[in-house]
N, C-alpha and C. Protein backbone atom coordinates (compact mmCIF):
# COMPACT_ATOMS: atom_id res chain seq x y z
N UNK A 1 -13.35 -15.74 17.99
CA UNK A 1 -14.11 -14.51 17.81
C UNK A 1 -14.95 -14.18 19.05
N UNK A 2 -15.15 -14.94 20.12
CA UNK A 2 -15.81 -14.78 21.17
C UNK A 2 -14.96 -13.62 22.06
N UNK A 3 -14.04 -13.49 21.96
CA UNK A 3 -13.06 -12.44 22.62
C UNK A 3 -13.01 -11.37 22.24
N UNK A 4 -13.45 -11.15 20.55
CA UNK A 4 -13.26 -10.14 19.69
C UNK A 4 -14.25 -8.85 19.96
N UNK A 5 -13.12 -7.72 19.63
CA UNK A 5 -14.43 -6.43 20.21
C UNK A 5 -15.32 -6.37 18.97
N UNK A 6 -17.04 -5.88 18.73
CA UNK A 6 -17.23 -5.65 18.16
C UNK A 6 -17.14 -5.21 16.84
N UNK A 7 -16.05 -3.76 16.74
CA UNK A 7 -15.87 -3.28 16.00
C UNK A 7 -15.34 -4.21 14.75
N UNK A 8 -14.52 -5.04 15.42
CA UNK A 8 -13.35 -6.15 14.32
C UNK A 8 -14.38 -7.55 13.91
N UNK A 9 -15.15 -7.76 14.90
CA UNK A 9 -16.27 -8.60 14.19
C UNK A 9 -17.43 -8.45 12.98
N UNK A 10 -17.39 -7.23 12.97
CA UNK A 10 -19.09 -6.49 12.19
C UNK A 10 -18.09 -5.68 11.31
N UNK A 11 -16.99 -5.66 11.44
CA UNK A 11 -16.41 -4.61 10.25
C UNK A 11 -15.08 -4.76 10.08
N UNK A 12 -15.20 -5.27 8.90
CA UNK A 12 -13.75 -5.08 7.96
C UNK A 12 -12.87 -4.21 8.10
N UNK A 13 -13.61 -3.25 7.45
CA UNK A 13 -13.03 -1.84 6.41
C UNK A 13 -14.52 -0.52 7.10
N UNK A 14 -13.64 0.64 6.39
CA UNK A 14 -14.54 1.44 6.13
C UNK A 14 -15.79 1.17 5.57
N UNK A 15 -15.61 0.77 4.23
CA UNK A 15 -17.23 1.01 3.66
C UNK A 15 -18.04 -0.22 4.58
N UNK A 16 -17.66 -0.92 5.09
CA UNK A 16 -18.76 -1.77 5.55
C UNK A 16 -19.82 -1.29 6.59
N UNK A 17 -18.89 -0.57 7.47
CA UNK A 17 -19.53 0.35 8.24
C UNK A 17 -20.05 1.81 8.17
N UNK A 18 -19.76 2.24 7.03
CA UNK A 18 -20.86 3.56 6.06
C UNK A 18 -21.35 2.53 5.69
N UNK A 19 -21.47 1.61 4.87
CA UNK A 19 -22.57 0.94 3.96
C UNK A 19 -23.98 0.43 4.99
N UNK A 20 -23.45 -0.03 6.05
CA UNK A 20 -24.34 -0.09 7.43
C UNK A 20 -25.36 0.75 7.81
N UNK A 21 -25.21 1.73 7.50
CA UNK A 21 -25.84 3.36 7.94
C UNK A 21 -25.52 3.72 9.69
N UNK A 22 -23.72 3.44 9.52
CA UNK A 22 -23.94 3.78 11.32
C UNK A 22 -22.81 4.78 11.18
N UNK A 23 -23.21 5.62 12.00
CA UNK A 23 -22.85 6.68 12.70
C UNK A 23 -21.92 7.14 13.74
N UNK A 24 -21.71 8.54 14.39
CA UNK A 24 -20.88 8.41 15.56
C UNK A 24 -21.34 7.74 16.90
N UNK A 25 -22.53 7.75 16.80
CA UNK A 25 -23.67 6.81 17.66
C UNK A 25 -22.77 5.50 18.06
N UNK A 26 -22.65 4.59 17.29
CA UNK A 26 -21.99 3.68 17.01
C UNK A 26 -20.12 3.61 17.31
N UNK A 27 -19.56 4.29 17.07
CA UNK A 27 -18.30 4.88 16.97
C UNK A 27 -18.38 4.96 18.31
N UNK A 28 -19.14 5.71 19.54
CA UNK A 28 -19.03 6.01 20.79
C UNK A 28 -19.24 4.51 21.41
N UNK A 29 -20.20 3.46 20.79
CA UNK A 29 -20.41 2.12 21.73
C UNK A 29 -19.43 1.48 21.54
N UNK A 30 -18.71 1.56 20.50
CA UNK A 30 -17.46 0.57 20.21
C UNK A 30 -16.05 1.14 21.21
N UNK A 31 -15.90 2.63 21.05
CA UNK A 31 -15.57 3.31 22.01
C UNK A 31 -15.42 2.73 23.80
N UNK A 32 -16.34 2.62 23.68
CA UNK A 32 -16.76 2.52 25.20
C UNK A 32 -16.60 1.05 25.59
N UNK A 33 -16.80 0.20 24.54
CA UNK A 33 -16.76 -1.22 24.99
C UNK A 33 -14.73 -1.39 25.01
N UNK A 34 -14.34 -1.39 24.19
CA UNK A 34 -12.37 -1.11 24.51
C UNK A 34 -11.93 -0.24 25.44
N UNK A 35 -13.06 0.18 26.04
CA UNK A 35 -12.16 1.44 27.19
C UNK A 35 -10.92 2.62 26.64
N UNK A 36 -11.74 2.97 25.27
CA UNK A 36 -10.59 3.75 24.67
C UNK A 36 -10.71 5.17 24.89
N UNK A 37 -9.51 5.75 25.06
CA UNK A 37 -9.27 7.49 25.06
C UNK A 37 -9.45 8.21 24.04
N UNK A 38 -10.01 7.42 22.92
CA UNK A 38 -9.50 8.62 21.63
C UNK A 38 -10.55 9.32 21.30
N UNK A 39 -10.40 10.76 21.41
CA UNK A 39 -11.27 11.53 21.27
C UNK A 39 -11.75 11.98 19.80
N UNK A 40 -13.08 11.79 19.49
CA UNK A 40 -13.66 11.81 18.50
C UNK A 40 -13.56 13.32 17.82
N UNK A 41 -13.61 13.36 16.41
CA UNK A 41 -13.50 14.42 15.36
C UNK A 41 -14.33 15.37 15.45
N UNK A 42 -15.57 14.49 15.24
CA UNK A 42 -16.57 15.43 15.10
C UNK A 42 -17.85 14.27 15.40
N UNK A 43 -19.01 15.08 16.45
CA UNK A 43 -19.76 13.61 16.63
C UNK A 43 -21.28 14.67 16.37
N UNK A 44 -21.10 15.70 15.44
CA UNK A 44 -22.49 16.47 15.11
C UNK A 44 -22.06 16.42 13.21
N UNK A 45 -21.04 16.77 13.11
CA UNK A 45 -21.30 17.05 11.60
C UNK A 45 -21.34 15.88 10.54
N UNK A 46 -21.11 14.75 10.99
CA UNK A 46 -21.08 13.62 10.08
C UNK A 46 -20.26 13.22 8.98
N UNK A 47 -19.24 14.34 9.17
CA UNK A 47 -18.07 14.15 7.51
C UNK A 47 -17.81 12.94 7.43
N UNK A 48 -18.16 12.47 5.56
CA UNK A 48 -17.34 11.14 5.82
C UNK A 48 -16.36 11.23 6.15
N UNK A 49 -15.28 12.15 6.08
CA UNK A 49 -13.35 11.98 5.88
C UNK A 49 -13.21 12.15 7.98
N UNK A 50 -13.71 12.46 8.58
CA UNK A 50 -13.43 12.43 9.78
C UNK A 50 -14.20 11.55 10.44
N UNK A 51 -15.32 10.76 9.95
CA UNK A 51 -16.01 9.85 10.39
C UNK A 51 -14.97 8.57 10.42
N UNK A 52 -14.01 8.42 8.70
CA UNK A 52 -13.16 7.90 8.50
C UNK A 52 -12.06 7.55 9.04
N UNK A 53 -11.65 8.77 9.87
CA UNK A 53 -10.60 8.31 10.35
C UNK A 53 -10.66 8.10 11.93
N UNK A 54 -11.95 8.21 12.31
CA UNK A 54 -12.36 8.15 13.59
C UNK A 54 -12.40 6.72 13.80
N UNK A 55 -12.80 6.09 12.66
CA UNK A 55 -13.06 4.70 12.24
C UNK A 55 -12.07 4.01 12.54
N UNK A 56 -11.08 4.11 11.99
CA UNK A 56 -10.08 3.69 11.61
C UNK A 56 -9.06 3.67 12.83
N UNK A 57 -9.00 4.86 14.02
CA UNK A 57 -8.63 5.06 14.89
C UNK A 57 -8.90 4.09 15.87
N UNK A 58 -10.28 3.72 16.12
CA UNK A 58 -10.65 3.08 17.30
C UNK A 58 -10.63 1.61 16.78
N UNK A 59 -10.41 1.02 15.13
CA UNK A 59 -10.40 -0.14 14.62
C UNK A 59 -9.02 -0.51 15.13
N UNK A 60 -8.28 0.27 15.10
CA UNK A 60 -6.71 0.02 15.18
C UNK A 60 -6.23 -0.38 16.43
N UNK A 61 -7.15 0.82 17.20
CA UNK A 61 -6.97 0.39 18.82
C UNK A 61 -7.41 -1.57 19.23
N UNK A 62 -9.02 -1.20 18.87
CA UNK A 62 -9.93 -2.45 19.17
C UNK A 62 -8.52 -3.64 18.70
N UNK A 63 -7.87 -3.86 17.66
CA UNK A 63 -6.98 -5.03 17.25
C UNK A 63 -6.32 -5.25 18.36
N UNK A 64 -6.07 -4.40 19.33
CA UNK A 64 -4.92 -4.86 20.50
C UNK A 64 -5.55 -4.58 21.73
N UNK A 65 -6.59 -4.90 21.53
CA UNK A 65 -7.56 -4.11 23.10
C UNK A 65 -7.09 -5.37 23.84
N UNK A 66 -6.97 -6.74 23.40
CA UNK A 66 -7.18 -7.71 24.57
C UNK A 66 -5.79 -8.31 24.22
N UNK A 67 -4.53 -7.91 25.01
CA UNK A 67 -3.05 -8.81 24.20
C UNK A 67 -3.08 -9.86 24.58
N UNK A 68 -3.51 -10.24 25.82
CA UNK A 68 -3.73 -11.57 27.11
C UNK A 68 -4.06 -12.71 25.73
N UNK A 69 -5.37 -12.43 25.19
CA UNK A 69 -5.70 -13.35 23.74
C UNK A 69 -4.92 -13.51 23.06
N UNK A 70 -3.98 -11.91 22.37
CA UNK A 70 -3.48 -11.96 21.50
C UNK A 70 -2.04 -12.92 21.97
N UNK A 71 -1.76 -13.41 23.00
CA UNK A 71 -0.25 -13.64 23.49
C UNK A 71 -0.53 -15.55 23.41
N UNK A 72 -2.19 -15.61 23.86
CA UNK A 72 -2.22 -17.18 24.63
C UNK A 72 -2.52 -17.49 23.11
N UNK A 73 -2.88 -16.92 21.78
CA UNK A 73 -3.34 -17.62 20.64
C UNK A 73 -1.75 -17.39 19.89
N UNK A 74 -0.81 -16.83 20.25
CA UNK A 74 0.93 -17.23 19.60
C UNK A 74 1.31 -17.93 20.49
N UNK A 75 1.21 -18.08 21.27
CA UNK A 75 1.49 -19.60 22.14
C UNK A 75 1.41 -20.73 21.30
N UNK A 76 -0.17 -20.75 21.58
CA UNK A 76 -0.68 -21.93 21.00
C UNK A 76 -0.62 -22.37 19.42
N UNK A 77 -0.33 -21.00 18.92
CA UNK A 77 0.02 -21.23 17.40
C UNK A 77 1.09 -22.27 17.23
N UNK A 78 2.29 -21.33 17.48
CA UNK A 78 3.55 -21.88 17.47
C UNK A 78 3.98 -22.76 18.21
N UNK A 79 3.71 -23.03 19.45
CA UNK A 79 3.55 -24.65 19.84
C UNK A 79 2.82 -25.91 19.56
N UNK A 80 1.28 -25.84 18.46
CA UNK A 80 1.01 -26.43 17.07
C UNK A 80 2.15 -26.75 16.47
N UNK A 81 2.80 -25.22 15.73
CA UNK A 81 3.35 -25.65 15.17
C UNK A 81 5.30 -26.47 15.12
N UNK A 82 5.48 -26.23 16.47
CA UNK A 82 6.44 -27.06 16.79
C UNK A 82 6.03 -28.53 17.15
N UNK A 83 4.76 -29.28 17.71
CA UNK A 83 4.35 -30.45 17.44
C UNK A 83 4.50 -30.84 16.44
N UNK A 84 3.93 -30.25 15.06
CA UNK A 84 4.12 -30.46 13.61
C UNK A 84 5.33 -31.07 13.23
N UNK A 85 6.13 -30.16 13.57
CA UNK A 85 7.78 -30.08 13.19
C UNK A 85 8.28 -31.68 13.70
N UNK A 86 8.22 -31.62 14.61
CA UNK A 86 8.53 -32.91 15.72
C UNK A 86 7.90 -34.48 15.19
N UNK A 87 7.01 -34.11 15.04
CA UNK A 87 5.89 -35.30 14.37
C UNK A 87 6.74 -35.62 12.93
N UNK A 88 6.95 -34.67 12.30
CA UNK A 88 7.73 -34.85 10.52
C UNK A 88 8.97 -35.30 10.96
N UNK A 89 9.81 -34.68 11.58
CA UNK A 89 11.10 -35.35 11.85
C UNK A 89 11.30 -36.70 12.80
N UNK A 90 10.45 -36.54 13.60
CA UNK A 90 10.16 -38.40 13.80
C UNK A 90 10.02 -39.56 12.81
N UNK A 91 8.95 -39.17 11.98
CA UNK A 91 8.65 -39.75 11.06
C UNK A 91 10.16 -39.81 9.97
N UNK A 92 10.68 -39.10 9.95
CA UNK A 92 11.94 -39.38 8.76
C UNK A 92 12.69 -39.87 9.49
N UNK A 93 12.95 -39.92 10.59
CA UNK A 93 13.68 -41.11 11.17
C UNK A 93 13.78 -42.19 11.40
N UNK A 94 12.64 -42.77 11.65
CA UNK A 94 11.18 -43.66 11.49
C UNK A 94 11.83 -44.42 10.40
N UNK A 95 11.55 -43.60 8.93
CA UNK A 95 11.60 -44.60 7.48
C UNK A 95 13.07 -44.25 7.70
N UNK A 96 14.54 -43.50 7.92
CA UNK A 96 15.57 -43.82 7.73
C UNK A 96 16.03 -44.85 8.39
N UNK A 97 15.64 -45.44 10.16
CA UNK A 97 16.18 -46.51 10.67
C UNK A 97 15.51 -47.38 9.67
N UNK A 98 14.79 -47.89 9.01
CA UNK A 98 13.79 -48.83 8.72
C UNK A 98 14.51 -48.85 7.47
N UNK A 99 15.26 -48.13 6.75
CA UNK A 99 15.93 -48.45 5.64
C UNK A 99 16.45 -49.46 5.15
N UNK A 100 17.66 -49.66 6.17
CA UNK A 100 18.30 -51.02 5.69
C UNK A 100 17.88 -52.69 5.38
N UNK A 101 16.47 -52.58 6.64
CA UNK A 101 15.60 -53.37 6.38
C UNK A 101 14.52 -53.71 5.75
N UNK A 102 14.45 -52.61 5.00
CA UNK A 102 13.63 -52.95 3.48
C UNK A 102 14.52 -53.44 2.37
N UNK A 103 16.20 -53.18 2.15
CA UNK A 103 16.78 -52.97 1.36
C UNK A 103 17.25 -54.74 1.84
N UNK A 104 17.48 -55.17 2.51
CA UNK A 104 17.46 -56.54 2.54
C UNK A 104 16.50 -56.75 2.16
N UNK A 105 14.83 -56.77 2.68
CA UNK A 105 14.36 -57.46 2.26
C UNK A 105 13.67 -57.78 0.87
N UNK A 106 14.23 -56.65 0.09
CA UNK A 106 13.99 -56.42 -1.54
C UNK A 106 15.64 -57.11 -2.34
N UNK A 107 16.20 -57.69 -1.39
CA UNK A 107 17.36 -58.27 -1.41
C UNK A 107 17.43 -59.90 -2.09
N UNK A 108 16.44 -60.50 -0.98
CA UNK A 108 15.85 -61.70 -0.64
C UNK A 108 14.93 -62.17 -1.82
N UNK A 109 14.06 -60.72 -2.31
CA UNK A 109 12.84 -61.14 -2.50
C UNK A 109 13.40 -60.93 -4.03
N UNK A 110 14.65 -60.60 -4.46
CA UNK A 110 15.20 -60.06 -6.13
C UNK A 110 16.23 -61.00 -6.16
């Protein structure tokens, strides 16, 4: 979350940010911190329904403002999760060589 723009840190959804009491005020700093083009609705009349989708506009952007993050954290995902993979199938190989030598020695011991 240290990478994350504002907007996606402090807000979910819509109502979190009406429930906030913030404004196009707000809408312009989030704006400005993604370096985004999208030109606002209306930044005097306050409609919720265009406040809304003004919202929603620059939320959508902010998700892909930084891909550099978004690229080095599927990296690192999925090369997790191919360690994983590797680690389990070792391991079943592991107890399949080791088979025959339990099966003697429950051989011995019956």
């Amino acid at each position: 979350m240290t990478r994350c723009p504002k907007i996606i840190k402090e807000h979910i959804a819509f109502t979190g940010f009406l429930g906030g009491g913030k404004t196009y005020l707000h809408l312009e700093e989030y704006k400005k911190e993604i370096n985004s083009n999208i030109t606002l609705q209306s930044d005097i009349d306050n409609e919720e329904n265009d406040l809304k989708n003004d919202f929603w506009a620059i939320h959508k952007e902010a998700e892909f403002y930084k891909k550099c993050c978004l690229w080095w954290c599927g990296i690192f995902y999925i090369s997790g999760f191919i360690c994983v993979v590797i680690a389990v199938i070792l391991q079943i190989f592991v107890v399949i060589k080791s088979y025959p030598e339990v099966v003697q020695q429950l051989r011995h011991i019956l």
